[in-house]
Structures are given as C-alpha cells and as structure tokens.
Protein backbone atom coordinates (compact mmCIF):
# COMPACT_ATOMS: atom_id res chain seq x y z
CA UNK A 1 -12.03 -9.52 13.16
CA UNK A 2 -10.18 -8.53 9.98
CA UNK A 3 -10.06 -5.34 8.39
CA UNK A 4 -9.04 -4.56 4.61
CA UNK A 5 -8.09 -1.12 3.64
CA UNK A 6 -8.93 0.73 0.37
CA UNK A 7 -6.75 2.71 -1.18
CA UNK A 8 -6.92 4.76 -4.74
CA UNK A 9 -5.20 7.05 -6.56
CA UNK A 10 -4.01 8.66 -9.45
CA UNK A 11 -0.41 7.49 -10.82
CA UNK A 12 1.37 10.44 -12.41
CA UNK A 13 4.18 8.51 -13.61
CA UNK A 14 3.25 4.98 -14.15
CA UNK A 15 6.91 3.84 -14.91
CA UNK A 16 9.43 1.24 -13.20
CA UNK A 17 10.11 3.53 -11.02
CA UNK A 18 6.50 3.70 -9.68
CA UNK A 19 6.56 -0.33 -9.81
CA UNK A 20 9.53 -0.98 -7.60
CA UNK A 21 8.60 1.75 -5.02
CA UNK A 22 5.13 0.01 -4.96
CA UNK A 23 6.65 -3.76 -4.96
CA UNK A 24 9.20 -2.09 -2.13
CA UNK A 25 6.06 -0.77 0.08
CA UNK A 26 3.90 -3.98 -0.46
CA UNK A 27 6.92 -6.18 1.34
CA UNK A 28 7.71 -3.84 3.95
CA UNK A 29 3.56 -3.86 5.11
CA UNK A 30 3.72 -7.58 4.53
CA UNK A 31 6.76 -8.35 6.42
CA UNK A 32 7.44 -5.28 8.84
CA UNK A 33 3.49 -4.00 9.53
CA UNK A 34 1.79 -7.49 9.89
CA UNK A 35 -0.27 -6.71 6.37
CA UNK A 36 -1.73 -10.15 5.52
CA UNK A 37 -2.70 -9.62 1.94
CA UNK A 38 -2.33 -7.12 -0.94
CA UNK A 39 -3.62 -6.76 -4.37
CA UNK A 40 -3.53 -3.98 -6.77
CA UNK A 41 -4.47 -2.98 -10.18
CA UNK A 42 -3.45 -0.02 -11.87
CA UNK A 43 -5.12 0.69 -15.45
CA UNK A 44 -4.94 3.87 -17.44
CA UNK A 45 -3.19 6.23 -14.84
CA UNK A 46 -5.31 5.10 -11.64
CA UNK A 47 -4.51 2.30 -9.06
CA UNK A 48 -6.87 0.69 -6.54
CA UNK A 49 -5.14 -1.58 -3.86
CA UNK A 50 -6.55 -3.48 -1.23
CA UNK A 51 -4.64 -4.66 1.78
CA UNK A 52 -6.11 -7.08 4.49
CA UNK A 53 -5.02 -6.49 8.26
CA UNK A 54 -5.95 -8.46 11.83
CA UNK A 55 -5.99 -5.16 13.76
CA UNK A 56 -6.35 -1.51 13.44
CA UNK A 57 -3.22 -1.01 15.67
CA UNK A 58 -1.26 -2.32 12.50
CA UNK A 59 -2.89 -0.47 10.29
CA UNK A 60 -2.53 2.89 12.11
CA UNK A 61 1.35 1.86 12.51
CA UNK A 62 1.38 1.35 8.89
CA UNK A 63 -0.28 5.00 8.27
CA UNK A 64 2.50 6.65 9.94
CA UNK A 65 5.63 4.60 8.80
CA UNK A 66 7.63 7.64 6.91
CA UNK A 67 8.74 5.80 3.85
CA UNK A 68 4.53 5.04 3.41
CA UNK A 69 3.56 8.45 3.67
CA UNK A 70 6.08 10.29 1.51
CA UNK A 71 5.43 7.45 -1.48
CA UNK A 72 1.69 9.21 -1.02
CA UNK A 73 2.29 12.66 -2.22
C-alpha cells in the first residue's frame, strides 16, 4: 500500500532562499527518508506539495527529522 502526504502552506518569503531550503528538504526525504515522489507548486504566496511514501513508518520518521520540522515554522 502507498501513502501520499499533503502538505500546504503559506510562504512568507518566497525568495531563493525559500527555494534551496525546499530543493535541500525534497533530496534529503528522497534519499535519506525513503520518499518516493515529490511535487510542488507554489503560486501567489501559498505552496501545496505532495510526497508519495511505501509506509507510514517513513513518513512518521520523516515528521520528526529536526531539519523538517524547524523549515515548518
């Protein structure tokens, strides 16, 4: 069974700084969390991202990575 994850939110600061952090996070699921997909948009100071897992064990490992959950405040 696979499981895909919603996430939205408002982007304060939709800069290159945003874009890198967000590029940064996207590998490290990818590579380090076993994410299998991601896609994003961001339009007019909102982003909705989708990310595709095998198991909920990955995704709640994912959840509590540090880096993850300070790029959410």
């Amino acid at each position: 069974m696979k499981y895909v994850v919603i996430f939205k939110a408002q982007i304060q600061h939709l800069d290159t700084g945003y874009f890198q952090m967000a590029q940064t996070l996207r590998e490290k699921a990818l590579h380090s969390f076993n994410c299998l997909q991601f896609e994003a948009l961001s339009e007019n100071g909102h982003e909705i991202a989708l990310s595709y897992w095998e198991n909920l064990a990955d995704i709640h490992a994912w959840h509590l990575d540090t880096e993850h959950q300070v790029a959410q405040q």
